[in-house]
Structures are given as C-alpha cells and as structure tokens.
N, C-alpha and C. Protein backbone atom coordinates (compact mmCIF):
# COMPACT_ATOMS: atom_id res chain seq x y z
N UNK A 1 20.16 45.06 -50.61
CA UNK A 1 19.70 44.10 -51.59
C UNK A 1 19.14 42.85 -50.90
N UNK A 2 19.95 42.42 -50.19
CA UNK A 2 19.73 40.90 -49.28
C UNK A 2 17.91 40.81 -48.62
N UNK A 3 17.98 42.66 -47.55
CA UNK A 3 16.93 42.81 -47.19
C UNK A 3 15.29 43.12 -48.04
N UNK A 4 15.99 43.37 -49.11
CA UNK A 4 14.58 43.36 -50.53
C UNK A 4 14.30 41.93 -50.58
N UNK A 5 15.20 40.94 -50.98
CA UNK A 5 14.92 39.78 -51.42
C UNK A 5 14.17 38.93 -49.83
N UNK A 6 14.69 39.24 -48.90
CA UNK A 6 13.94 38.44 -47.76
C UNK A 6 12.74 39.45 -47.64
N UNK A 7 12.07 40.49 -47.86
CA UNK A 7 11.31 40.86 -48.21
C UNK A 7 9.75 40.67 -49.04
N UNK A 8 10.57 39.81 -50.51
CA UNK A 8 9.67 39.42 -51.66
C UNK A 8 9.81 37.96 -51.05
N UNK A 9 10.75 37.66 -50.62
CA UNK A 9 10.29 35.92 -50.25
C UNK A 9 9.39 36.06 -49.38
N UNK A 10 9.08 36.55 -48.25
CA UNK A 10 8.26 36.43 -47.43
C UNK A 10 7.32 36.84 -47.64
N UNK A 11 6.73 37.83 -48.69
CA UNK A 11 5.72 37.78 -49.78
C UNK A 11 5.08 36.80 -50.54
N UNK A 12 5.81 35.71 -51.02
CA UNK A 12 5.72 35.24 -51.81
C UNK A 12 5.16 33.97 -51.17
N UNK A 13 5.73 33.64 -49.86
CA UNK A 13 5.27 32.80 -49.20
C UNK A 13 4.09 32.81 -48.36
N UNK A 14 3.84 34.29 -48.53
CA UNK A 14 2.33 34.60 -47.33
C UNK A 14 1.22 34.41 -48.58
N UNK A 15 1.79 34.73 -49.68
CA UNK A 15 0.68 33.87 -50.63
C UNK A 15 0.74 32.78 -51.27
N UNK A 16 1.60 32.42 -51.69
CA UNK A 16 0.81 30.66 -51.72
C UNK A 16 0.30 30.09 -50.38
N UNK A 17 0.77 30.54 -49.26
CA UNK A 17 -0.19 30.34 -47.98
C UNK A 17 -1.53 30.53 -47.72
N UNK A 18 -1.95 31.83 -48.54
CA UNK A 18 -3.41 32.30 -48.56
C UNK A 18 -3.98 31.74 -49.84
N UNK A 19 -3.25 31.05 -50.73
CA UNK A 19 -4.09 30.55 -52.14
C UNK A 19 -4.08 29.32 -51.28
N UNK A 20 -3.37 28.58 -50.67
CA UNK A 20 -3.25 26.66 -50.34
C UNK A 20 -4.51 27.15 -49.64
N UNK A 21 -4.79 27.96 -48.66
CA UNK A 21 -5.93 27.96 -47.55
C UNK A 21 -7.49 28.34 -48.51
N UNK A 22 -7.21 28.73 -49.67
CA UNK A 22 -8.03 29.16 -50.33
C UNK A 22 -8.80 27.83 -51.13
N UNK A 23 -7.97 27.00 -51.83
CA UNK A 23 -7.65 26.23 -52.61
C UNK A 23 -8.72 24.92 -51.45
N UNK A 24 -7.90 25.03 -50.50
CA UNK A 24 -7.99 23.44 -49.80
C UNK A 24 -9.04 23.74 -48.46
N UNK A 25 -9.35 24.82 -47.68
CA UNK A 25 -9.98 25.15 -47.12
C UNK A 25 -9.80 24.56 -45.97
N UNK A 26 -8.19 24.24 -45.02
CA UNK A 26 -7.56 24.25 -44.59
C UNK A 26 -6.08 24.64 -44.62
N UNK A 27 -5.93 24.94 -43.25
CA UNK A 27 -4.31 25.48 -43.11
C UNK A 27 -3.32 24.49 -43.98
N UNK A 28 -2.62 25.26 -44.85
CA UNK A 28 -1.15 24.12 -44.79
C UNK A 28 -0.50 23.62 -43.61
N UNK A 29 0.41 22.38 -44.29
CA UNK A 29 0.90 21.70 -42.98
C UNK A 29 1.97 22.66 -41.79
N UNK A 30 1.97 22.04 -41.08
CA UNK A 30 3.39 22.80 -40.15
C UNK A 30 4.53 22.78 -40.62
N UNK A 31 5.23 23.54 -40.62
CA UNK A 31 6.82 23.48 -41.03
C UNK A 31 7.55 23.59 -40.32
N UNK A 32 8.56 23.03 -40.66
CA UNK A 32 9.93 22.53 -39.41
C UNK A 32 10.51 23.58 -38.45
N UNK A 33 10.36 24.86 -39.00
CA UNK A 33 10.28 26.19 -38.35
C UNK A 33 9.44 26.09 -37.20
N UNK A 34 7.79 26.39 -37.79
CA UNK A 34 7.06 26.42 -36.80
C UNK A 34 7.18 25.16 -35.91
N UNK A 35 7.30 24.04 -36.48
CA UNK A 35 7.03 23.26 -35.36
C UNK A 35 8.20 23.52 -34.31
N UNK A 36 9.47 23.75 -34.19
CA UNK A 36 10.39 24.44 -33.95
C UNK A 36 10.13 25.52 -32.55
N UNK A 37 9.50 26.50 -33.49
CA UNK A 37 8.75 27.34 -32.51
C UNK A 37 7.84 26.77 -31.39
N UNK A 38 6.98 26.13 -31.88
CA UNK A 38 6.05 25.40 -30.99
C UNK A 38 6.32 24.92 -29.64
N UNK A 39 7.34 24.08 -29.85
CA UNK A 39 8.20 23.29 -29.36
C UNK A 39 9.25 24.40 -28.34
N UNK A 40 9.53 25.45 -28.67
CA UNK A 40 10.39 26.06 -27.50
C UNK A 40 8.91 26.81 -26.64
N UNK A 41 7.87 27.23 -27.30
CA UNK A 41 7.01 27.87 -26.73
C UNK A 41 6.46 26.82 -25.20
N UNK A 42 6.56 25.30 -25.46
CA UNK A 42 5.98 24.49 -24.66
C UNK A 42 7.00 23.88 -24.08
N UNK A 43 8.53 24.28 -24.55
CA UNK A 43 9.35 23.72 -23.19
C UNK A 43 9.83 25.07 -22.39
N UNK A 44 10.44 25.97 -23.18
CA UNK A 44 10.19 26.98 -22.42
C UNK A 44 12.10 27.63 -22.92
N UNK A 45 12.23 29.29 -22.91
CA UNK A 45 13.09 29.52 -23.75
C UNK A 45 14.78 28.87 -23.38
N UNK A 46 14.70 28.13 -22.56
CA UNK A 46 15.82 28.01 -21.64
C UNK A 46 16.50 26.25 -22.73
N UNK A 47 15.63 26.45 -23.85
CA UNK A 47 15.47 24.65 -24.65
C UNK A 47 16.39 25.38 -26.19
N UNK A 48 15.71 26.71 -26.26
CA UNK A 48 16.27 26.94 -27.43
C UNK A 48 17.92 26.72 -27.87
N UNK A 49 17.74 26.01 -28.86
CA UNK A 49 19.11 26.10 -29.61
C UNK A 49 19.94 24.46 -28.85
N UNK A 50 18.89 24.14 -28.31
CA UNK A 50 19.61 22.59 -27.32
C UNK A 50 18.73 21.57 -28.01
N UNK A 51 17.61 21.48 -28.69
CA UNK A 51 16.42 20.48 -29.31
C UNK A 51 16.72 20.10 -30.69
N UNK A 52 16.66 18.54 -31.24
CA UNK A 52 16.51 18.22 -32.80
C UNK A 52 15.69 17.87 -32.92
N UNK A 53 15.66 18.40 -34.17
CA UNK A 53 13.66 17.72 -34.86
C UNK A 53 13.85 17.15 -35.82
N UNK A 54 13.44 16.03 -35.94
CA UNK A 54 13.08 14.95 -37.21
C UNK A 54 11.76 14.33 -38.11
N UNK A 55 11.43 14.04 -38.29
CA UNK A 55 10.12 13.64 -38.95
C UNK A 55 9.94 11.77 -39.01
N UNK A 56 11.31 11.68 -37.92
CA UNK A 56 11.24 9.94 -38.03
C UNK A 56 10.74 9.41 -36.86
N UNK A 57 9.69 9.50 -36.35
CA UNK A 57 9.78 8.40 -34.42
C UNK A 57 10.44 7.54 -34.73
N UNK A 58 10.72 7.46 -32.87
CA UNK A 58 11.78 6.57 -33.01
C UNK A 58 11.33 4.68 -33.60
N UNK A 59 12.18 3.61 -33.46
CA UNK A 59 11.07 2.55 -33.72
C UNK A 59 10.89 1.29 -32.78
N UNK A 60 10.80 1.77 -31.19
CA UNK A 60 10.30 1.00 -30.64
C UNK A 60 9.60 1.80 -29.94
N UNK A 61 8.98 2.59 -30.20
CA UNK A 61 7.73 3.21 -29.36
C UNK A 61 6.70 3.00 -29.62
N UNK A 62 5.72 2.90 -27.94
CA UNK A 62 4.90 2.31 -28.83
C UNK A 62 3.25 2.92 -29.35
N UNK A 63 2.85 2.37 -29.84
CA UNK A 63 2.00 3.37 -30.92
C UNK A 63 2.10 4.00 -31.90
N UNK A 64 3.53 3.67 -32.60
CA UNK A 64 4.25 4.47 -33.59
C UNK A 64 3.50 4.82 -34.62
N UNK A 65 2.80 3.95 -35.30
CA UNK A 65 2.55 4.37 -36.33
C UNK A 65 0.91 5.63 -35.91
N UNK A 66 0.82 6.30 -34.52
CA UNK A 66 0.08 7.17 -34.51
C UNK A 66 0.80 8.31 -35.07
N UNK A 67 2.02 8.55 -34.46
CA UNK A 67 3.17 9.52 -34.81
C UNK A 67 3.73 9.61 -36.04
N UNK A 68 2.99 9.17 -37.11
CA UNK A 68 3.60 9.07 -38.29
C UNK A 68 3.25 10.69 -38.97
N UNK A 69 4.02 11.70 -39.32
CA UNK A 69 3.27 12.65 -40.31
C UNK A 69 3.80 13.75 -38.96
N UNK A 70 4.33 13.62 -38.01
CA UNK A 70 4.41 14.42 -37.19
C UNK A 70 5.51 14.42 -36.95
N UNK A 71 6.27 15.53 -36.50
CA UNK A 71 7.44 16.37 -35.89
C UNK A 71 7.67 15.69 -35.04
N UNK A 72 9.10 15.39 -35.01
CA UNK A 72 9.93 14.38 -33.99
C UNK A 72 10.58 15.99 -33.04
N UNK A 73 10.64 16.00 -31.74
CA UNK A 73 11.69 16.86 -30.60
C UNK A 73 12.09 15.95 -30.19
N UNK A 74 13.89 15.96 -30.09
CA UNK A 74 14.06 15.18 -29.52
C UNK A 74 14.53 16.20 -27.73
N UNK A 75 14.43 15.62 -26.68
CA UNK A 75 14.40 17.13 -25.43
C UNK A 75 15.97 16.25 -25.07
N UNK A 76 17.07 17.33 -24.79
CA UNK A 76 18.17 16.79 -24.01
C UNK A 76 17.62 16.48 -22.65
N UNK A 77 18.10 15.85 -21.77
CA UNK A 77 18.01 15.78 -20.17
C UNK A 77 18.50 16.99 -19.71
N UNK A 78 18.16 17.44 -18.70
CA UNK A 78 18.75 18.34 -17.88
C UNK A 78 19.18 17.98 -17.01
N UNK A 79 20.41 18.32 -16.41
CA UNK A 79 20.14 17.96 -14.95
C UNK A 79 21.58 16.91 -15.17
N UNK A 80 22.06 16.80 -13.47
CA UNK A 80 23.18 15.45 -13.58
C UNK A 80 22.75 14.18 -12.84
N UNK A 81 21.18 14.07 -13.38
CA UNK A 81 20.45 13.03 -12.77
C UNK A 81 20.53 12.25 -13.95
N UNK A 82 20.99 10.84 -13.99
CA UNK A 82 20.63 10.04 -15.49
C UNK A 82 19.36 9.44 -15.25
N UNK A 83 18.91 9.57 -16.80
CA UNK A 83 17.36 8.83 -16.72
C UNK A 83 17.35 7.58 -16.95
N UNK A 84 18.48 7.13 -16.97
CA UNK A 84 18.88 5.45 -17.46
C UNK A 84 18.66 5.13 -18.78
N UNK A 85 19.06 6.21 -19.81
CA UNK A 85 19.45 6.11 -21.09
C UNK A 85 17.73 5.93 -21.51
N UNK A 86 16.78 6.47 -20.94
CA UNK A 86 16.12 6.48 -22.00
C UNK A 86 15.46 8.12 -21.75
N UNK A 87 15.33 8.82 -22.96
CA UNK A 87 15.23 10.26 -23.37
C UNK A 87 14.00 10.44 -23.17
N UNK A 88 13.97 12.01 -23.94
CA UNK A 88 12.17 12.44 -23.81
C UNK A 88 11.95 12.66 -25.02
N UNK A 89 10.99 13.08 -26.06
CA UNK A 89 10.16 13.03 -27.16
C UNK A 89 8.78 14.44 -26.71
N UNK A 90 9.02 14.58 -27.87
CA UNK A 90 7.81 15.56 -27.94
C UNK A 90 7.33 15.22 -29.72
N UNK A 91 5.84 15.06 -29.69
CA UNK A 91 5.58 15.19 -31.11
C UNK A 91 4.77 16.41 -31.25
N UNK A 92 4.54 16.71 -32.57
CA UNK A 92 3.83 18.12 -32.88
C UNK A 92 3.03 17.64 -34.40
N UNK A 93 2.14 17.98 -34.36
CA UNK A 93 1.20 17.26 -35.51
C UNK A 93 1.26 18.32 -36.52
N UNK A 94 1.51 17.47 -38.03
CA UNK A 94 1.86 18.36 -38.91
C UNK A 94 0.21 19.17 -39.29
N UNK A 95 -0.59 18.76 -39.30
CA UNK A 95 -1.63 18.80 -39.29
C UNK A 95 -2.22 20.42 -38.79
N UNK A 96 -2.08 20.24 -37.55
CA UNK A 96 -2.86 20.63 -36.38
C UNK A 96 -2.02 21.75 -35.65
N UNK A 97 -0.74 21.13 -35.66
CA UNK A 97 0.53 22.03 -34.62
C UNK A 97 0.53 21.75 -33.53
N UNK A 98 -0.27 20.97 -32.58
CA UNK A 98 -0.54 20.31 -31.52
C UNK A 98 0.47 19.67 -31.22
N UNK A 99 0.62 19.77 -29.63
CA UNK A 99 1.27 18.20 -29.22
C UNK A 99 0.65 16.96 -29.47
N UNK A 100 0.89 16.07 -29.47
CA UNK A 100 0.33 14.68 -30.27
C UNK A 100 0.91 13.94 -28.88
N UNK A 101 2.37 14.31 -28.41
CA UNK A 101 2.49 13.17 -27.53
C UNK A 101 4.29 13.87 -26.78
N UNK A 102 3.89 13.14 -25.75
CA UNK A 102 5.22 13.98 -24.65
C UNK A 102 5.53 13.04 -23.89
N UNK A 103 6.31 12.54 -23.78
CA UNK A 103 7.30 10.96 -23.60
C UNK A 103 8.24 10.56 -23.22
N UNK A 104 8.47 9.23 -23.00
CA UNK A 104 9.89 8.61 -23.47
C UNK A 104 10.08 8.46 -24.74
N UNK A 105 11.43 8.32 -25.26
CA UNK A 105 11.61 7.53 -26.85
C UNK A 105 11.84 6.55 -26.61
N UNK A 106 11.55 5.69 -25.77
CA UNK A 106 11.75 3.90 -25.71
C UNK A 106 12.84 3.41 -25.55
N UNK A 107 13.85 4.17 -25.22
CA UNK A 107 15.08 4.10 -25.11
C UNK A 107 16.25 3.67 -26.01
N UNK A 108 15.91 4.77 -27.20
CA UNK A 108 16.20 4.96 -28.19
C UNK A 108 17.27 6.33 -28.33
C-alpha cells in the first residue's frame, strides 16, 4: 500500500512540475531536497548526513542581501585544525541550482 501511494505522489508531483514549466516557461524553484543533493554532489559524499540547510544567510555577511531567495549549507569543519570560530557557507540559488557563493559565514 505505502509503495502505491509513494508511487501516485511522485506522479503527481512530476506533473504539476511539467504544467508550472508549461504555465511559466521556466523551471520551478529548487527544493530543499535538491538543493540538498546539489550540495553533497559539490562537497563530495563523505558531507552527507553532516550539512544544515536554511533559507536564512547569516547577518553579517557581506553582500547579504545578494543571498536572499537562496539555500543556506551550512559545511561542518573537518579536521582538528580550528578555523577560529568562523565556518563555511555554501549558497545554492533557488532559481538556477547554482552555487551563488562558497565562503565564510562571517563568523556566525
């Protein structure tokens, strides 16, 4: 039963995907999934299940308001090197799916 219903959902979602693209004559936006995906594809599989994603930059970075509309990564450090408390950032454009920007978070 479970596997019917994830079945028709994923039906259901490959078309309003093909009516929005129909409709608007662009892709819908990225979703937290894909951007998700994206995001392990460009750090690499060794990130999975260690990364949070938000939709907030942080707010002393600067240029922020370029990053607005885009996928927050936040990347753990690796390593038992400290970076002196300030992290890394990855954005992903809801847009586009692109990196937008690969960083510090301002030490945030």
């Amino acid at each position: 039963m479970k596997l019917r219903f994830l079945k028709t959902r994923q039906f259901v979602v490959a078309r309003l995907v093909k009516l929005l693209r129909e409709e608007h004559g662009s892709p819908p936006p990225i979703t937290l999934e894909q951007a998700y995906r994206i995001a392990i594809k460009y750090l690499g599989e060794q990130m999975r299940g260690r990364l949070k994603l938000t939709s907030i930059p942080p707010a002393n970075i600067y240029n922020r308001d370029r990053l607005k509309g885009a996928w927050v990564v936040r990347v753990p450090s690796c390593g038992p090197v400290s970076t002196g408390g300030v992290g890394r950032i990855i954005c992903i454009s809801r847009k586009a799916g692109e990196i937008i920007y690969d960083g510090s978070d301002g030490g945030e």
